[in-house]
PDB file of N, CA and C in Angstrom:
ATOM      1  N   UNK A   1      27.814 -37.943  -7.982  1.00  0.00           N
ATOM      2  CA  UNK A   1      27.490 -36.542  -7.710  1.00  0.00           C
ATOM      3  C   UNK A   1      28.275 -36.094  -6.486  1.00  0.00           C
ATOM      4  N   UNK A   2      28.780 -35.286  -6.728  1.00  0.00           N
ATOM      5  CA  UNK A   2      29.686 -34.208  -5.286  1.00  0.00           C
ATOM      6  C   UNK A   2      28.676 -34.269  -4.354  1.00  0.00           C
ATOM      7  N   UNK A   3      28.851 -34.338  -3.134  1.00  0.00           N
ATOM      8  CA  UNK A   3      27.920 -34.357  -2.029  1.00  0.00           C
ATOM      9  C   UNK A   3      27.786 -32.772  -1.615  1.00  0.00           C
ATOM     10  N   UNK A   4      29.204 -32.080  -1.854  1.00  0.00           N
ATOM     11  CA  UNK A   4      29.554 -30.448  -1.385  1.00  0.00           C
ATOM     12  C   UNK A   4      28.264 -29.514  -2.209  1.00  0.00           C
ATOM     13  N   UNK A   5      27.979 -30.039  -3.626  1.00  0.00           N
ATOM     14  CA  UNK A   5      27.400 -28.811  -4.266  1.00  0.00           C
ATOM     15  C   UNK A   5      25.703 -29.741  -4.150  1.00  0.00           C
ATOM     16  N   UNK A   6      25.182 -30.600  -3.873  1.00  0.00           N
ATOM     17  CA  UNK A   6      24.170 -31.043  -3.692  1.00  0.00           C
ATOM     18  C   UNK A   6      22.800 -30.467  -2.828  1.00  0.00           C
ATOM     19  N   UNK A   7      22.166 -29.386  -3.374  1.00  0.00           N
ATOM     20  CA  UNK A   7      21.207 -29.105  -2.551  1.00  0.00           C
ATOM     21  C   UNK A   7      19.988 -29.835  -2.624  1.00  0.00           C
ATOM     22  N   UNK A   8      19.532 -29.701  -1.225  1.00  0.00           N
ATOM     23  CA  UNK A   8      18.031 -30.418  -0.615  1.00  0.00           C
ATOM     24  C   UNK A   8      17.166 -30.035  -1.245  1.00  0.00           C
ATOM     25  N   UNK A   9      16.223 -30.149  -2.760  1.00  0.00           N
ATOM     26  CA  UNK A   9      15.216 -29.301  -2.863  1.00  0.00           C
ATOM     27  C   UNK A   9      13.993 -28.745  -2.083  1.00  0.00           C
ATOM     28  N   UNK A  10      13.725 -29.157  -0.892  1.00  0.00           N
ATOM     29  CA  UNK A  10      12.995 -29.204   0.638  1.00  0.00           C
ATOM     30  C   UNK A  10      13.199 -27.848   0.728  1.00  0.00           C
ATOM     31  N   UNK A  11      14.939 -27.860   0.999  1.00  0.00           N
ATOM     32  CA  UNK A  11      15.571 -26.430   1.806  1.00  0.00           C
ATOM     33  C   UNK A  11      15.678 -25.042   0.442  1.00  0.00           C
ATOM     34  N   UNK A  12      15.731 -25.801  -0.511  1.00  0.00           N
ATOM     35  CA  UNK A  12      15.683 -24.734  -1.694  1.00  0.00           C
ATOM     36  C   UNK A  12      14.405 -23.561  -1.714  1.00  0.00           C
ATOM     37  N   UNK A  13      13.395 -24.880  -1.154  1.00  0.00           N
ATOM     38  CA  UNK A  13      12.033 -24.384  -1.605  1.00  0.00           C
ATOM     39  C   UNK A  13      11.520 -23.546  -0.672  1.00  0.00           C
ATOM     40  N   UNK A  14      11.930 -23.662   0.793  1.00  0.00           N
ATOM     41  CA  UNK A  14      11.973 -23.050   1.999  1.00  0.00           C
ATOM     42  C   UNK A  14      12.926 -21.857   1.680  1.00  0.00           C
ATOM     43  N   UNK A  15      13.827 -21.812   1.446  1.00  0.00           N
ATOM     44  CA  UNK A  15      14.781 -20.532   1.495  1.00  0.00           C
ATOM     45  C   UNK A  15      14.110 -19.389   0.668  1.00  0.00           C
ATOM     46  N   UNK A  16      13.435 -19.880  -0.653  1.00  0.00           N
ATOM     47  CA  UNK A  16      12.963 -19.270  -1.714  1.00  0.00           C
ATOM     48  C   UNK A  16      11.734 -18.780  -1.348  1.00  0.00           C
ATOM     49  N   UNK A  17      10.806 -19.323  -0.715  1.00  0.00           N
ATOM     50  CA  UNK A  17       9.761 -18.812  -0.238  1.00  0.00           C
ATOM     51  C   UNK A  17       9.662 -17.761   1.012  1.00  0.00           C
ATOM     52  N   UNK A  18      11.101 -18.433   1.935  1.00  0.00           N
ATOM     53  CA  UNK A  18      11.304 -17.180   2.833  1.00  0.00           C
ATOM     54  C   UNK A  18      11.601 -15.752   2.606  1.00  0.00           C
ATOM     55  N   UNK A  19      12.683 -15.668   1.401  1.00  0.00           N
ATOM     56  CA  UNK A  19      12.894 -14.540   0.453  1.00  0.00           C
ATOM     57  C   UNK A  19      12.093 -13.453   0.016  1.00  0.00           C
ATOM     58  N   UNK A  20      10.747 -14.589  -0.627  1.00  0.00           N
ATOM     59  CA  UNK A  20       9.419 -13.813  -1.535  1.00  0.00           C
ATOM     60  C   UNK A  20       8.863 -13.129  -0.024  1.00  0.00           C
ATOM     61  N   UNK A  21       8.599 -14.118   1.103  1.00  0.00           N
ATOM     62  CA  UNK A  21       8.085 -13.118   2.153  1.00  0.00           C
ATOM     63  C   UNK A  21       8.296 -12.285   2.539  1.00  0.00           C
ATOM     64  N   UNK A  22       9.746 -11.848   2.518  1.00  0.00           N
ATOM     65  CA  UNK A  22      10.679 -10.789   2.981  1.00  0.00           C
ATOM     66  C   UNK A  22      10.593  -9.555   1.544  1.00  0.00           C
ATOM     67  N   UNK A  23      10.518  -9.704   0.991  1.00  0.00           N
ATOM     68  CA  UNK A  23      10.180  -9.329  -0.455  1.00  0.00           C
ATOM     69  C   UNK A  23       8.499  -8.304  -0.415  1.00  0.00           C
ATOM     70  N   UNK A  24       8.086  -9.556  -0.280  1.00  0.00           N
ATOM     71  CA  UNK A  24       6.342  -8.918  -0.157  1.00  0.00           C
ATOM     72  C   UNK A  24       6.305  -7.945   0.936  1.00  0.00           C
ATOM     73  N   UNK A  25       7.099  -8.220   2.129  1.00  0.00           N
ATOM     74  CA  UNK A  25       6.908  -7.523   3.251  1.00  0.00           C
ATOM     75  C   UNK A  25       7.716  -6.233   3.172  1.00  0.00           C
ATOM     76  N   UNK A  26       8.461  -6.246   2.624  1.00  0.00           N
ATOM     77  CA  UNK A  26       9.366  -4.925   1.975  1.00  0.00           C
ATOM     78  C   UNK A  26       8.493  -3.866   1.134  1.00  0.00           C
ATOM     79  N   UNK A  27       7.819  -4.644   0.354  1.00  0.00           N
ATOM     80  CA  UNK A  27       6.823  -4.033  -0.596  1.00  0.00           C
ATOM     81  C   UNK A  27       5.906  -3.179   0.349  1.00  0.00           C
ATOM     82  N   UNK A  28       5.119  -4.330   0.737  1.00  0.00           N
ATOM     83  CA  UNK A  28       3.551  -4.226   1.517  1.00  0.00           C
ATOM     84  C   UNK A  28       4.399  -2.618   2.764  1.00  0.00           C
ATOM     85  N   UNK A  29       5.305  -2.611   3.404  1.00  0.00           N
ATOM     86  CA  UNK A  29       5.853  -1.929   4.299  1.00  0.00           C
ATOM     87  C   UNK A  29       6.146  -0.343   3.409  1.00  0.00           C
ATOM     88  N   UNK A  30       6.850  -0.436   2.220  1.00  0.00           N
ATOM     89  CA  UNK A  30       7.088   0.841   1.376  1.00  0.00           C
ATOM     90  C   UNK A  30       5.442   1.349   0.929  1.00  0.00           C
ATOM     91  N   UNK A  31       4.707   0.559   0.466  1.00  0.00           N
ATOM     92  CA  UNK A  31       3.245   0.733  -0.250  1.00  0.00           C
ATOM     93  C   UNK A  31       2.488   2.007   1.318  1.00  0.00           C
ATOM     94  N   UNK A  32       3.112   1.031   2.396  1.00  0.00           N
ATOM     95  CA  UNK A  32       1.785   1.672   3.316  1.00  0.00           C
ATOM     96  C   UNK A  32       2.665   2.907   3.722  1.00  0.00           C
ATOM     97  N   UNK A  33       4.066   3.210   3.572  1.00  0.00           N
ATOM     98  CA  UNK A  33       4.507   4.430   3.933  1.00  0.00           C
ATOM     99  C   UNK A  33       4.216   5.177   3.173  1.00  0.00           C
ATOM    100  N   UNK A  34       4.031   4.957   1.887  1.00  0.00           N
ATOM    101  CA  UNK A  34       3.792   5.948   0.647  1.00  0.00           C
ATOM    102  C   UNK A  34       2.252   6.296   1.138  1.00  0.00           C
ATOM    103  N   UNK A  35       1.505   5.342   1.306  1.00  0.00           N
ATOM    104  CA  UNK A  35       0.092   6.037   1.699  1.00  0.00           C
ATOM    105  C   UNK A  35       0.095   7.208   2.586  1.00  0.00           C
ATOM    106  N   UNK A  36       0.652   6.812   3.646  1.00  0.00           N
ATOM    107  CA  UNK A  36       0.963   7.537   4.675  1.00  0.00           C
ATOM    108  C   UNK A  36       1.311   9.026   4.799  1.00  0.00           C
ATOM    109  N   UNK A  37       2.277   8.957   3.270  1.00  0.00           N
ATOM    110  CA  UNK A  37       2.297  10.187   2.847  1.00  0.00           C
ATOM    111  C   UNK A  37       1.590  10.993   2.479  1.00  0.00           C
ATOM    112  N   UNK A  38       0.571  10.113   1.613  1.00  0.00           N
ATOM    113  CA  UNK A  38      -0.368  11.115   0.882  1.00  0.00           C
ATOM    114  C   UNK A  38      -1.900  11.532   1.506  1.00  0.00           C
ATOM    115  N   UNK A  39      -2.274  10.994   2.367  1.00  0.00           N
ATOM    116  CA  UNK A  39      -3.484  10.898   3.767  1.00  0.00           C
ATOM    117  C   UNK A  39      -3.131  11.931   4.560  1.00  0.00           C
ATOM    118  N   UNK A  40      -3.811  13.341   4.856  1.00  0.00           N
ATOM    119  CA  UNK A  40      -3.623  14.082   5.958  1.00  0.00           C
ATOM    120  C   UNK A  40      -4.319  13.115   7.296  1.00  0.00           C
ATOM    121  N   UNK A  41      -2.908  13.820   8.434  1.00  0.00           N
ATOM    122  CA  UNK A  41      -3.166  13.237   9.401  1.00  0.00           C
ATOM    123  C   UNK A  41      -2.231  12.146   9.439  1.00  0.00           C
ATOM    124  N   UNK A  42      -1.441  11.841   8.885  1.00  0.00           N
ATOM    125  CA  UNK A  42      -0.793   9.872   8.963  1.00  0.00           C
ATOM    126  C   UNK A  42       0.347   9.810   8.796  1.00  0.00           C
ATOM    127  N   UNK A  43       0.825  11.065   8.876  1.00  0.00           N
ATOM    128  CA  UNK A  43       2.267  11.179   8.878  1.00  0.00           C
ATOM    129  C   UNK A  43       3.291  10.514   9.901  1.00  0.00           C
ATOM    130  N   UNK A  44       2.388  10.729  11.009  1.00  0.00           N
ATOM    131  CA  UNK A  44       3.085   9.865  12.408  1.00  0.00           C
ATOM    132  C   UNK A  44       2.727   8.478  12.045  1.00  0.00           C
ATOM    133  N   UNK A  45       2.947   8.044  13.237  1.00  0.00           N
ATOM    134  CA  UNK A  45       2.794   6.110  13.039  1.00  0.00           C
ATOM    135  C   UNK A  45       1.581   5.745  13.309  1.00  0.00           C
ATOM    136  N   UNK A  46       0.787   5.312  12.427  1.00  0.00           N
ATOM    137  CA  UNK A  46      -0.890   5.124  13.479  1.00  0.00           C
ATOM    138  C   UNK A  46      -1.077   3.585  12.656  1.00  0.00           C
ATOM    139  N   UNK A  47      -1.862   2.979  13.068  1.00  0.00           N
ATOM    140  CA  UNK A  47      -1.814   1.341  12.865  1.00  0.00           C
ATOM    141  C   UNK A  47      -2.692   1.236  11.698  1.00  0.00           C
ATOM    142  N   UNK A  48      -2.534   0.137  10.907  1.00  0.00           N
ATOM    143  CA  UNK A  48      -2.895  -0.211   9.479  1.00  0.00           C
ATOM    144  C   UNK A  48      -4.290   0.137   9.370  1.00  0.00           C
ATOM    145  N   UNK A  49      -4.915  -0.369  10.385  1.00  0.00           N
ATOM    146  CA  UNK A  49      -6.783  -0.148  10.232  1.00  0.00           C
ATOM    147  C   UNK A  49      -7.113   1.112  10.230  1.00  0.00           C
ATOM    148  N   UNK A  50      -6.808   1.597  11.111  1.00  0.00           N
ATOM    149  CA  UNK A  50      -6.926   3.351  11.274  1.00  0.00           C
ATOM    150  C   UNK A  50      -6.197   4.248   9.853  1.00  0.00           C
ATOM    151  N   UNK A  51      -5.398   4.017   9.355  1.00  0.00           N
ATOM    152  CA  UNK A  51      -4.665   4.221   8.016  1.00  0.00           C
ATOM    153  C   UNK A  51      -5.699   4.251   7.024  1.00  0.00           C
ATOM    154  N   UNK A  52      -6.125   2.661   6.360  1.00  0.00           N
ATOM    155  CA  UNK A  52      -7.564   2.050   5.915  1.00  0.00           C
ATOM    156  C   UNK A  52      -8.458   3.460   5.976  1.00  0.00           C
ATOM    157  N   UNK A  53      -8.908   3.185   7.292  1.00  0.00           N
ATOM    158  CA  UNK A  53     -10.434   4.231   6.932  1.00  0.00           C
ATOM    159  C   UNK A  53     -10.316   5.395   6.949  1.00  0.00           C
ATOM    160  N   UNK A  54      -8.896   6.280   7.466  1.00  0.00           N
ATOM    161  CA  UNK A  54      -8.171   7.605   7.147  1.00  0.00           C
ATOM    162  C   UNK A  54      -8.674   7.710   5.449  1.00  0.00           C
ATOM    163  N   UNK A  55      -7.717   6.725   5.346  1.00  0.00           N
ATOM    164  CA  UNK A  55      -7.377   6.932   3.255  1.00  0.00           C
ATOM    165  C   UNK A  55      -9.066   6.685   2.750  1.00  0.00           C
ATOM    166  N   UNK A  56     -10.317   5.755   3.601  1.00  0.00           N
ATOM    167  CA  UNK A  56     -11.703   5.771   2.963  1.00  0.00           C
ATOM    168  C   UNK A  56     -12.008   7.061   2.947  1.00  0.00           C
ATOM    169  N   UNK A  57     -11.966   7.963   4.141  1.00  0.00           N
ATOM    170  CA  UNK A  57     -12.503   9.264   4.314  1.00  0.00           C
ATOM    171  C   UNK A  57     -11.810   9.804   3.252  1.00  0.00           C
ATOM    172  N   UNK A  58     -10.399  10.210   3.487  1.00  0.00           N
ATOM    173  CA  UNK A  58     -10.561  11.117   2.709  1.00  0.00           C
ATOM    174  C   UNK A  58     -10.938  10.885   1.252  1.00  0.00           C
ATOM    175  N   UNK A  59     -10.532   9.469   0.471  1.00  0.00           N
ATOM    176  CA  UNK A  59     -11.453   9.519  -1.294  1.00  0.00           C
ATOM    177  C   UNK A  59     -12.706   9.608  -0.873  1.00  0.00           C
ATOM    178  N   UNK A  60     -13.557   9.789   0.264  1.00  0.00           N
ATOM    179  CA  UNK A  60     -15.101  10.333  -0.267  1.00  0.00           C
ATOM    180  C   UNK A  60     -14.690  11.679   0.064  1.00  0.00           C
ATOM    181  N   UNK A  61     -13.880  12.153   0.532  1.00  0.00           N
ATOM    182  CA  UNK A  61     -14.225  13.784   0.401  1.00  0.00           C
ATOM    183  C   UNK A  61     -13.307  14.589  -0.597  1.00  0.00           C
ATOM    184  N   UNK A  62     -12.343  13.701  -1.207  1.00  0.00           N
ATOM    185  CA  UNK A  62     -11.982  14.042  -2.783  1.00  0.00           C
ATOM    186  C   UNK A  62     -12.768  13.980  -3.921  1.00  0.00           C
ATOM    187  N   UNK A  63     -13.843  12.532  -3.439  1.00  0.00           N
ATOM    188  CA  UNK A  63     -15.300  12.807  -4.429  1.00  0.00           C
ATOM    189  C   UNK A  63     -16.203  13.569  -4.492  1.00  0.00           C
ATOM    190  N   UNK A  64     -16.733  14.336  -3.325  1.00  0.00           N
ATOM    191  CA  UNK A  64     -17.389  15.198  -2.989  1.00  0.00           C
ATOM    192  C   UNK A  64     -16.945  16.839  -3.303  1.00  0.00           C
ATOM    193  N   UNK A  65     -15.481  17.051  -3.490  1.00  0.00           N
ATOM    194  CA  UNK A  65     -15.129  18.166  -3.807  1.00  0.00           C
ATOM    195  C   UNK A  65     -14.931  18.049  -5.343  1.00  0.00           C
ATOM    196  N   UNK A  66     -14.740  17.297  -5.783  1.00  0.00           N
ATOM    197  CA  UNK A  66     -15.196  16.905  -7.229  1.00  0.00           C
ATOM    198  C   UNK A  66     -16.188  16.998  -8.169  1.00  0.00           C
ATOM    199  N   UNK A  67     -17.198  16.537  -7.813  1.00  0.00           N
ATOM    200  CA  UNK A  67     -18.785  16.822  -7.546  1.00  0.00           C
ATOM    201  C   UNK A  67     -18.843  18.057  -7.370  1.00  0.00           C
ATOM    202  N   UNK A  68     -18.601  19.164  -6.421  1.00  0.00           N
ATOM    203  CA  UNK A  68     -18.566  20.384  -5.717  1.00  0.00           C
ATOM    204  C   UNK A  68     -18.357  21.244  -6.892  1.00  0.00           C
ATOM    205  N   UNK A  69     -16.978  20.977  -7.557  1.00  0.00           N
ATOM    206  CA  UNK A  69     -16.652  22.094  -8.096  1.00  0.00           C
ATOM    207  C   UNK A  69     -17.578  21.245  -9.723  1.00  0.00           C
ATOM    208  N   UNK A  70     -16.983  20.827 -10.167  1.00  0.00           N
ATOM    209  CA  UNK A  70     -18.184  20.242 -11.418  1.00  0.00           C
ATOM    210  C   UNK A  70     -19.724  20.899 -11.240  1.00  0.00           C
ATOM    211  N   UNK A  71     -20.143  20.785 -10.354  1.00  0.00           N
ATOM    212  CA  UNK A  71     -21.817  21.441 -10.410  1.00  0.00           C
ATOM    213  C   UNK A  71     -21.506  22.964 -10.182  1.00  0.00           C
ATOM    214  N   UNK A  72     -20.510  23.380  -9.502  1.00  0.00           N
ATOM    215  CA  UNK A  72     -20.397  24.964 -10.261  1.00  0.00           C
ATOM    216  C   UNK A  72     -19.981  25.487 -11.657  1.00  0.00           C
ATOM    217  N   UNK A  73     -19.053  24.263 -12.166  1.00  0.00           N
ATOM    218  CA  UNK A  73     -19.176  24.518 -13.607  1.00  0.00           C
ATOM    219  C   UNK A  73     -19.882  24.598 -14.148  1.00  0.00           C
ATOM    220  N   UNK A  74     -20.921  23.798 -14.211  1.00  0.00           N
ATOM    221  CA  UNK A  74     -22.244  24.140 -15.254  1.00  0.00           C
ATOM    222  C   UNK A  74     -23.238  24.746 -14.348  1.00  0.00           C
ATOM    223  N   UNK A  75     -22.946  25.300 -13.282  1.00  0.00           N
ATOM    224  CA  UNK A  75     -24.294  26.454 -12.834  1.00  0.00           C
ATOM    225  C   UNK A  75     -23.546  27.923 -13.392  1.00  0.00           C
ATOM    226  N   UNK A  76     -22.133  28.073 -13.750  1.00  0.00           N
ATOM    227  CA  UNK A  76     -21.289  29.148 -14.198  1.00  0.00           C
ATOM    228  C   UNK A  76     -21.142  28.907 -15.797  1.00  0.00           C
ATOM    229  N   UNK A  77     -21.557  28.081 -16.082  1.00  0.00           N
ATOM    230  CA  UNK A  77     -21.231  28.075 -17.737  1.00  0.00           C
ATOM    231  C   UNK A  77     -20.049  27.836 -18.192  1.00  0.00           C
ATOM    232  N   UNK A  78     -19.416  26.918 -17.348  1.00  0.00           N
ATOM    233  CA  UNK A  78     -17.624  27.544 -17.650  1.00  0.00           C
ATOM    234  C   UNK A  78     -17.380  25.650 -18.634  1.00  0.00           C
TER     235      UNK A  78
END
């Protein structure tokens, strides 16, 4: 066997896993800007936890205006 084209499977398995991290972290990094977008208020830079319970508030008060207008539908007949 050529010694030149011989890889370590050790270092294979390390390189490959460093990749997926860089990968996930690319992801996980685009995912939370996209949130960011869609959350009033989070447009600036504010830290992951604070983000979190931004985005809790507001789906209960997307549920609540939901609710809101639905129970005027059927108090309006519509």
């Amino acid at each position: 066997m050529n010694r030149r084209y011989h890889v370590n499977s050790k270092k294979m398995g390390f390189l490959m896993a460093k990749k997926k991290v860089k990968v996930e972290n690319f992801a996980t990094q685009r995912n939370l800007e996209t949130l960011r977008m869609m959350i009033p208020g989070c447009q600036q830079e504010v830290d992951v936890e604070t983000l979190f319970q931004k985005s809790i508030q507001h789906i209960v008060e997307l549920k609540l205006q939901v609710h809101i207008l639905r129970s005027l539908l059927k108090l309006y007949g519509f």
